[in-house]
C-alpha atoms as a PDB file:
ATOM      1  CA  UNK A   1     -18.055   3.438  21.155  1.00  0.00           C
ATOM      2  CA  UNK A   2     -14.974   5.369  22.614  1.00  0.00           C
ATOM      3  CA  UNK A   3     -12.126   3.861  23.793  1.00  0.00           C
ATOM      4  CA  UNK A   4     -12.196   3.436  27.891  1.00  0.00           C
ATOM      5  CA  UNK A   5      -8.723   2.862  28.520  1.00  0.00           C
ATOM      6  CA  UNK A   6      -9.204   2.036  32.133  1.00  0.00           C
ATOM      7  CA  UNK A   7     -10.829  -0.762  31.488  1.00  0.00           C
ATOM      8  CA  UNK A   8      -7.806  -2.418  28.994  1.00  0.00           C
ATOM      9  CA  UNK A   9      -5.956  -5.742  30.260  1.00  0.00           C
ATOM     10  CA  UNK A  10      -3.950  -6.882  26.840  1.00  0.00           C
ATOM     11  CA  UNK A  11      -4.027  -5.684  23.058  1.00  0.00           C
ATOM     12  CA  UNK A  12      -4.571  -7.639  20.013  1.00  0.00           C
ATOM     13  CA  UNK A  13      -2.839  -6.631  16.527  1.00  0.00           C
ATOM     14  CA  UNK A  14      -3.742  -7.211  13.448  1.00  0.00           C
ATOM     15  CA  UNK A  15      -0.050  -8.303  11.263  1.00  0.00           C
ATOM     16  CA  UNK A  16      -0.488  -6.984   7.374  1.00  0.00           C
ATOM     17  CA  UNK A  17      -1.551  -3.386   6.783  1.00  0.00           C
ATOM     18  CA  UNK A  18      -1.156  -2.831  10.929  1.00  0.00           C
ATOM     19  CA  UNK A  19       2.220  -3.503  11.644  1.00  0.00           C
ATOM     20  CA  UNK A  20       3.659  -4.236   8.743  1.00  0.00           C
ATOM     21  CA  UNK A  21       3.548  -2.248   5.588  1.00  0.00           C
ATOM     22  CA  UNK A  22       2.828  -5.045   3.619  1.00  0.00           C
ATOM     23  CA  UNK A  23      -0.344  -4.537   1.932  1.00  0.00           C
ATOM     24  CA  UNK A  24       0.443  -1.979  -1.434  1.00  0.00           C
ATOM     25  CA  UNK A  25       3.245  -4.687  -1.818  1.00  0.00           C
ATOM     26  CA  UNK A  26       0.738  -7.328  -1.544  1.00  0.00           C
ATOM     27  CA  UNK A  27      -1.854  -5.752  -3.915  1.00  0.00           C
ATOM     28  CA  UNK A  28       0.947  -4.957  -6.519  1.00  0.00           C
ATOM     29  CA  UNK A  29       1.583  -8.338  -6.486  1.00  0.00           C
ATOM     30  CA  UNK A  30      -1.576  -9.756  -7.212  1.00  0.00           C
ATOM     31  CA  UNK A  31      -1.732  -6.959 -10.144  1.00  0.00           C
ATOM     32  CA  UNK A  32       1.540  -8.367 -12.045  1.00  0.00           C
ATOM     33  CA  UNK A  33       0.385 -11.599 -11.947  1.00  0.00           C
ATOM     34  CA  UNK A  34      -3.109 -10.829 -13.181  1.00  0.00           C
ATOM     35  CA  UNK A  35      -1.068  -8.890 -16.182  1.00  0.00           C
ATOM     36  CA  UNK A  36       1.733 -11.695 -16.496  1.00  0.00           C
ATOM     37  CA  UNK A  37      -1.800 -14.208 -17.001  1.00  0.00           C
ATOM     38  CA  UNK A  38      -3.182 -11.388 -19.585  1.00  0.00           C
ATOM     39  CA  UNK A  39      -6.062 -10.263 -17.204  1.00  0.00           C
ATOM     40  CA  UNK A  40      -6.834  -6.734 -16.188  1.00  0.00           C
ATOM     41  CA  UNK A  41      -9.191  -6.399 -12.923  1.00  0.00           C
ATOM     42  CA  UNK A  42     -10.747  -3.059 -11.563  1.00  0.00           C
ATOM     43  CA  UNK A  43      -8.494  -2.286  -8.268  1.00  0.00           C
ATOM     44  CA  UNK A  44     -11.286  -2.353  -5.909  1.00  0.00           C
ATOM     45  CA  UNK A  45     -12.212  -5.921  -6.795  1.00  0.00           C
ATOM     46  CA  UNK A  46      -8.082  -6.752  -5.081  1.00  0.00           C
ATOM     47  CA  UNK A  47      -9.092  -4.269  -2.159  1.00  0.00           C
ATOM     48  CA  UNK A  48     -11.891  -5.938  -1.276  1.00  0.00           C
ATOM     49  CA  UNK A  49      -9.405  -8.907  -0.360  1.00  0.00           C
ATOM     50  CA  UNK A  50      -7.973  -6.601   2.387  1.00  0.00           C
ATOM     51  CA  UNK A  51      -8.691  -8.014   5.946  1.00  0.00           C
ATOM     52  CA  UNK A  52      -9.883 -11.467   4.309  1.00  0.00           C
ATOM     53  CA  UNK A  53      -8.188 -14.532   4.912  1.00  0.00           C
ATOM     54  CA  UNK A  54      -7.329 -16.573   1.413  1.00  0.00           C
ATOM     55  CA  UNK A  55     -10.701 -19.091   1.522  1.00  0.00           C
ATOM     56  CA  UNK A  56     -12.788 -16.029   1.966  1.00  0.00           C
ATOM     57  CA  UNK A  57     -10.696 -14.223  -0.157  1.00  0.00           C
ATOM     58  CA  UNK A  58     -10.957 -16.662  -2.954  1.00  0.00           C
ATOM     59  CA  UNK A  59     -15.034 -16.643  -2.259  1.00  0.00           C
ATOM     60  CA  UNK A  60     -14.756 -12.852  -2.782  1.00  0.00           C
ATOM     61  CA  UNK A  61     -12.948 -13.555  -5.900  1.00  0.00           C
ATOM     62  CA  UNK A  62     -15.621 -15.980  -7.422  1.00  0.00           C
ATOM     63  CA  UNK A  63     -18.378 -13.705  -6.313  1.00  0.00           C
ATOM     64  CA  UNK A  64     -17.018 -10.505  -8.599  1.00  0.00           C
ATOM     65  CA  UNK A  65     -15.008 -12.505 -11.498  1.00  0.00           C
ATOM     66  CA  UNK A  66     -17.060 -15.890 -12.001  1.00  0.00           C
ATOM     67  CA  UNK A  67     -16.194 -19.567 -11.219  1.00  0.00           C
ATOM     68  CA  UNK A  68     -13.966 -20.136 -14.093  1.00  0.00           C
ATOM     69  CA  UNK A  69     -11.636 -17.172 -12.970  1.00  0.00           C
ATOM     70  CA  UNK A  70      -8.140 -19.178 -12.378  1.00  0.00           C
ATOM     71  CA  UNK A  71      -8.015 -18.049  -8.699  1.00  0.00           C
ATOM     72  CA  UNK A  72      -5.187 -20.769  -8.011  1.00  0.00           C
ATOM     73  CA  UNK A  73      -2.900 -19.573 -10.797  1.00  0.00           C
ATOM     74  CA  UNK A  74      -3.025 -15.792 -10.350  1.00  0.00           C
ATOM     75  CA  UNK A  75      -2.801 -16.772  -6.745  1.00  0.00           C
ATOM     76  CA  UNK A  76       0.531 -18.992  -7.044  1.00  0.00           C
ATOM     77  CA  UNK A  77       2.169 -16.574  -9.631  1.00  0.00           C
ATOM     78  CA  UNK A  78       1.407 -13.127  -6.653  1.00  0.00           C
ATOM     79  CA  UNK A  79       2.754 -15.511  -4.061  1.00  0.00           C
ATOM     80  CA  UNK A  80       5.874 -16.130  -5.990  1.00  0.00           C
ATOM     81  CA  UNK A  81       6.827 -12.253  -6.855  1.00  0.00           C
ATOM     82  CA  UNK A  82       5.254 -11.485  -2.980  1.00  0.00           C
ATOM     83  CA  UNK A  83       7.908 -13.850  -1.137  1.00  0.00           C
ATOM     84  CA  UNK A  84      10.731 -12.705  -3.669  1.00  0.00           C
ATOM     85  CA  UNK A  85       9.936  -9.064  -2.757  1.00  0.00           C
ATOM     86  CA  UNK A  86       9.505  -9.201   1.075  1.00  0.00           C
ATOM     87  CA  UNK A  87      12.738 -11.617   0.607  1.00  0.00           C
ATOM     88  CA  UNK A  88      14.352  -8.366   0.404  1.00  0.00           C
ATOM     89  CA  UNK A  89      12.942  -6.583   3.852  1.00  0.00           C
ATOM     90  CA  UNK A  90       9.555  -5.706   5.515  1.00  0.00           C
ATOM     91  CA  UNK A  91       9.482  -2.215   6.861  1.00  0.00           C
ATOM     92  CA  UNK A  92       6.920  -1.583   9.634  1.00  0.00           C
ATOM     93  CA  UNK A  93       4.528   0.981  10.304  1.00  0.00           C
ATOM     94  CA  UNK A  94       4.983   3.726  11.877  1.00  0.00           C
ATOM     95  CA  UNK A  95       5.064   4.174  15.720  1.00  0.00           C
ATOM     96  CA  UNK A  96       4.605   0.276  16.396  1.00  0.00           C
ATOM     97  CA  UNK A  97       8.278  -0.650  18.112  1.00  0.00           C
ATOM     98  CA  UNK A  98       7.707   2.305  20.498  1.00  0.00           C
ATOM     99  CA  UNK A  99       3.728   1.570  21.250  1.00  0.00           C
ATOM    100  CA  UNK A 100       5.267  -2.114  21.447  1.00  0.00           C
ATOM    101  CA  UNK A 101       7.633  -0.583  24.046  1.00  0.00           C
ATOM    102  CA  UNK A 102       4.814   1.285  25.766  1.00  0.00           C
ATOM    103  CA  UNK A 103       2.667  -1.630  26.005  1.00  0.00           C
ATOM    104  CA  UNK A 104       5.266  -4.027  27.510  1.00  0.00           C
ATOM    105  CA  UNK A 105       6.402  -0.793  30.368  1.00  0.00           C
ATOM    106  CA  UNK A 106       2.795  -0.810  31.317  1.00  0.00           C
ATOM    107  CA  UNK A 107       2.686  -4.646  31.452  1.00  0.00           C
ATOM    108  CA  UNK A 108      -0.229  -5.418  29.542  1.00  0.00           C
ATOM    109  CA  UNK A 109      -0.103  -8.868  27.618  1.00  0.00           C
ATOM    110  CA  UNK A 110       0.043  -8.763  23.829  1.00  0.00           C
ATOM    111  CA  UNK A 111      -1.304 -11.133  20.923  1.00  0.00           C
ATOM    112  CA  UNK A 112      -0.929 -11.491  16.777  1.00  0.00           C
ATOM    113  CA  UNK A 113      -4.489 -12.010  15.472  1.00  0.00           C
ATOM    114  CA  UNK A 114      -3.970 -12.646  11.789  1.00  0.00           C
ATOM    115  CA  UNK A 115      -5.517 -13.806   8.516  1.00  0.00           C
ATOM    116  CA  UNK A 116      -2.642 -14.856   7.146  1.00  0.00           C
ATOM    117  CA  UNK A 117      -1.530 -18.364   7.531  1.00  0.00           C
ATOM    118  CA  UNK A 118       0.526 -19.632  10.020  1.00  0.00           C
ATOM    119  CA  UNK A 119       3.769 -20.670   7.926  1.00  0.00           C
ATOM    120  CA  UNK A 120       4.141 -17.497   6.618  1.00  0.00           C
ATOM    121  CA  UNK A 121       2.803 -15.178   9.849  1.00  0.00           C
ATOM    122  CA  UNK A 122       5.862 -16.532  11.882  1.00  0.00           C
ATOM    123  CA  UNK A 123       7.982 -15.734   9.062  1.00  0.00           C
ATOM    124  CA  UNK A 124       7.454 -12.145   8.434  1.00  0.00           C
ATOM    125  CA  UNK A 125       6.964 -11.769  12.311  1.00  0.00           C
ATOM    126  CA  UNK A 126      10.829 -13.757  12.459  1.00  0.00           C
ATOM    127  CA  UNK A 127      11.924 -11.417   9.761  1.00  0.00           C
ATOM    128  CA  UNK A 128      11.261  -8.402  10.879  1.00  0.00           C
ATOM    129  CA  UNK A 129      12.294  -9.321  14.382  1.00  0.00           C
ATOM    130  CA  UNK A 130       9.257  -9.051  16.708  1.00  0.00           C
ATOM    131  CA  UNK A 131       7.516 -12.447  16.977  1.00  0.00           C
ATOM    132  CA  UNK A 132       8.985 -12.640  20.665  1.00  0.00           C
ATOM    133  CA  UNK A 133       7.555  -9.524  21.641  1.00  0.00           C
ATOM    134  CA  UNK A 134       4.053 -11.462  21.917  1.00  0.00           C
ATOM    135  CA  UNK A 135       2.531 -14.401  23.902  1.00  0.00           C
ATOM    136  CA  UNK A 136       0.591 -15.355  21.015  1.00  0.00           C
ATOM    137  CA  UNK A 137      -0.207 -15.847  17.727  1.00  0.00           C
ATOM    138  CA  UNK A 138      -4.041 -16.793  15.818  1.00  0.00           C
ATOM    139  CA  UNK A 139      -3.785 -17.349  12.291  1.00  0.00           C
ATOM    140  CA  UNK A 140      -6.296 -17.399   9.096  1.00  0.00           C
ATOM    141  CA  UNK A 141      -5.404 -21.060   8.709  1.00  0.00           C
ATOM    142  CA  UNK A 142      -6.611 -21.836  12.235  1.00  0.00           C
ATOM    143  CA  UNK A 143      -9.963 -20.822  12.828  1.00  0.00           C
ATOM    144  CA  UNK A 144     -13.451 -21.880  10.768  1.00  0.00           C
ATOM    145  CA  UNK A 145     -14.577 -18.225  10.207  1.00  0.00           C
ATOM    146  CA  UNK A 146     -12.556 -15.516   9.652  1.00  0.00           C
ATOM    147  CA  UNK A 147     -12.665 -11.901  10.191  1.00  0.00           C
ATOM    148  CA  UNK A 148     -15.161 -10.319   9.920  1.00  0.00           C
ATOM    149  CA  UNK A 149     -16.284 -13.456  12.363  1.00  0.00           C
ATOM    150  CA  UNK A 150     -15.467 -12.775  15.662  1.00  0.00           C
ATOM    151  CA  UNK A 151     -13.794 -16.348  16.235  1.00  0.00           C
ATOM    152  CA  UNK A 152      -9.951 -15.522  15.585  1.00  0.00           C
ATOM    153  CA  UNK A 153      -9.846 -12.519  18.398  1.00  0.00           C
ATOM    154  CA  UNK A 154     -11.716 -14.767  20.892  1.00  0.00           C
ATOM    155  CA  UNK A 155      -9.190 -17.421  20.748  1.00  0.00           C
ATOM    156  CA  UNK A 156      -6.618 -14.887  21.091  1.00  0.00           C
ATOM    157  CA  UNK A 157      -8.452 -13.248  24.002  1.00  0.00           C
ATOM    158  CA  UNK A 158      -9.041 -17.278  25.520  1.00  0.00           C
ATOM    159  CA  UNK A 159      -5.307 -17.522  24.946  1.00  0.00           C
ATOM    160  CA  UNK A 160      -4.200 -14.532  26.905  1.00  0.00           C
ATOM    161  CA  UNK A 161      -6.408 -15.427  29.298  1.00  0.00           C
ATOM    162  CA  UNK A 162      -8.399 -12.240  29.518  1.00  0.00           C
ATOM    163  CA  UNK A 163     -12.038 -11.548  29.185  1.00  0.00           C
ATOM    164  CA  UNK A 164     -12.911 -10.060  25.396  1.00  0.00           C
ATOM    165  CA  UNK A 165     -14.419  -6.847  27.129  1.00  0.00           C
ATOM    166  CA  UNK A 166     -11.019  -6.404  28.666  1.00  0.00           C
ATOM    167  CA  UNK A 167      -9.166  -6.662  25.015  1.00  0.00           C
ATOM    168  CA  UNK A 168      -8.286  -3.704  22.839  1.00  0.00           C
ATOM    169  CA  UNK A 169      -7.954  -4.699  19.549  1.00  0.00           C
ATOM    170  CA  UNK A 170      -6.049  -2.440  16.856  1.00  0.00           C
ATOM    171  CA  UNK A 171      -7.094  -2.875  13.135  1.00  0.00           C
ATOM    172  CA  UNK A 172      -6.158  -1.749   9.840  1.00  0.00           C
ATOM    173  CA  UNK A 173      -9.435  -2.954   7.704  1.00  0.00           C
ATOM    174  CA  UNK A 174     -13.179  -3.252   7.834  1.00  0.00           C
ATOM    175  CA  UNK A 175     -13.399  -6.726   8.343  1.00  0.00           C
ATOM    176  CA  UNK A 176     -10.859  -6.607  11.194  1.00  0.00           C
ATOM    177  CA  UNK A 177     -12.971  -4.301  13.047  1.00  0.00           C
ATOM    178  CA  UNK A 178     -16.343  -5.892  12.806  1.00  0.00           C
ATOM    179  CA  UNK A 179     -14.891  -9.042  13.305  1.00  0.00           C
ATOM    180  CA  UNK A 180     -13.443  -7.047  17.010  1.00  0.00           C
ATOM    181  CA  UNK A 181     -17.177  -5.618  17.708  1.00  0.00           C
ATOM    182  CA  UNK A 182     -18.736  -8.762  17.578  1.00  0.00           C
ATOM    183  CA  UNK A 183     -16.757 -10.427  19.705  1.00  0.00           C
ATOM    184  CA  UNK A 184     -17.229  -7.769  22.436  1.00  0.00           C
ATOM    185  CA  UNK A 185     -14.302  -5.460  22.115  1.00  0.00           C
ATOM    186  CA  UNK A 186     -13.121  -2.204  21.953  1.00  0.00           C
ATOM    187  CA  UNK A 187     -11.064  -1.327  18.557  1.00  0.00           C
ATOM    188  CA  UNK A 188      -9.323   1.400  17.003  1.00  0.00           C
ATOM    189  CA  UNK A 189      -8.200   1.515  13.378  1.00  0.00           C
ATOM    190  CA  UNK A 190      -5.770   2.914  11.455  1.00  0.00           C
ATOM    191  CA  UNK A 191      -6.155   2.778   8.214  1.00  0.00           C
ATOM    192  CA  UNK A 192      -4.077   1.955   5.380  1.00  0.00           C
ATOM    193  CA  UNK A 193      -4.894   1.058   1.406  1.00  0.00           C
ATOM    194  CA  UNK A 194      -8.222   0.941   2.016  1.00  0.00           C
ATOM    195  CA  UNK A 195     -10.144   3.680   3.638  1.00  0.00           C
ATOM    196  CA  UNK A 196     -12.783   2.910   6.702  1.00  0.00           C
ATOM    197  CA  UNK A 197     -16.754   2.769   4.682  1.00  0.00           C
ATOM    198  CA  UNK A 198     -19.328   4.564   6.054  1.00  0.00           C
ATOM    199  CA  UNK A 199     -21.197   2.411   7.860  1.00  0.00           C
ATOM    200  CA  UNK A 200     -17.751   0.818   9.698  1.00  0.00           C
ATOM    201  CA  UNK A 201     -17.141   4.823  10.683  1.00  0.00           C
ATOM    202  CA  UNK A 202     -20.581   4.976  11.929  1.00  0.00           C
ATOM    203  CA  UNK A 203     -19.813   2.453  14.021  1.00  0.00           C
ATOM    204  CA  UNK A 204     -18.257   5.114  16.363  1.00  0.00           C
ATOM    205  CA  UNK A 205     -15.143   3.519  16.943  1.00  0.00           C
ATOM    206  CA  UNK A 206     -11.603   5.548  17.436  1.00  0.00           C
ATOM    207  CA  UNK A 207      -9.886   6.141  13.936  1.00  0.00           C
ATOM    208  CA  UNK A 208      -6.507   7.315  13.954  1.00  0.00           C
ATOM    209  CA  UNK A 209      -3.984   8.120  11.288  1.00  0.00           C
ATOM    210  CA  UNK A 210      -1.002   6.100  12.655  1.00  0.00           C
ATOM    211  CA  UNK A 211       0.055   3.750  15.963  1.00  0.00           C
ATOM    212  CA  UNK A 212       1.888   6.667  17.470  1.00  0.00           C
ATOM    213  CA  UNK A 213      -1.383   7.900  17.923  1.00  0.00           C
ATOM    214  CA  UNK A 214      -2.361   4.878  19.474  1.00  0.00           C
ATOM    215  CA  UNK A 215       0.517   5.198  22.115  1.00  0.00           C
ATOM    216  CA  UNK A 216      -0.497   9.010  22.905  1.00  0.00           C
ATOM    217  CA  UNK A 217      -4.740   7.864  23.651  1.00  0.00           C
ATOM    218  CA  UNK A 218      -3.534   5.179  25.981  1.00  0.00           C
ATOM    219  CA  UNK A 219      -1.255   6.962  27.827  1.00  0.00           C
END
């Protein structure tokens, strides 16, 4: 389905991989401290993480390494080098301050929908200076189901007090954008370590190569 931009009353964002160019950072992570543990894992086994928040990322894990994979290690060790290296800056994507800019001119209501938890959403939102610029934020640590279950963009749709049809949501993985189509709204995605499959492209959704493009299809 194309985007009808008449029909948009407020815009949801994905954080990691959308905004921020945190993922290949993320990923890289997650690689040293498989090597720093001795353990070498094909690459598309840490992409399929992408999108996930950590209890389904962890049941991803299981499903492709086995139960006695030491998810919690590997995990702690990534976290450790991750929050050392972001420590140092978090550079965001392309095009978002000036969509962000757009958005607010044309005075449509704005919301973080996020896998990530909570204490550490705020924070890279805080650091790189643009948690004020929306109303709310959903986290991974919040909701049952995460993406792809629709749950986490209909409480940020309840939240903004706008009817899911009415919501745009912008996505940078797979799971993101089912997760958006099931709760009833329109998506675009821009892609970024992980390419769209086919089947998700089939879906007919808008895919565009960065948020500038965003800005120019809504205006």
């Amino acid at each position: 389905m194309m985007l009808n931009v008449e029909t948009i009353q407020a815009v949801i964002f994905d954080m990691d991989g959308l905004m921020l160019d945190t993922e290949r950072l993320a990923l890289s992570c997650w690689h040293q401290a498989l090597s720093q543990h001795g353990y070498e894992v094909d690459p598309a086994i840490g992409l399929g993480m992408v999108g996930l928040n950590s209890r389904d990322s962890a049941a991803w894990l299981r499903s492709q390494l086995g139960d006695d994979f030491p998810i919690e290690l590997i995990n702690q060790t990534s976290n450790t080098l991750y929050i050392e290296a972001v420590s140092h800056g978090i550079p965001l994507k392309t095009g978002l301050l000036s969509l962000l800019d757009h958005l607010d001119n044309k005075q449509l209501p704005k919301a973080v929908a996020t896998s990530t938890r909570r204490l550490y959403a705020e924070k890279k939102l805080q650091m790189t200076g643009i948690l004020t610029r929306f109303k709310l934020l959903v986290c991974g640590d919040e909701v049952s189901a995460g993406k792809p279950a629709p749950e986490i963009f209909l409480r940020a749709a309840a939240g903004l007090g706008v009817a899911p049809e009415h919501c745009l949501v912008l996505e940078d993985s797979d799971p993101g954008v089912r997760g958006a189509r099931a709760a009833g709204m329109q998506v675009i995605q821009i892609p970024d370590v992980r390419p769209p499959s086919e089947e998700v492209i089939s879906f007919g959704h808008s895919i565009l190569p960065d948020l500038h493009h965003v800005q120019r299809l809504m205006c």
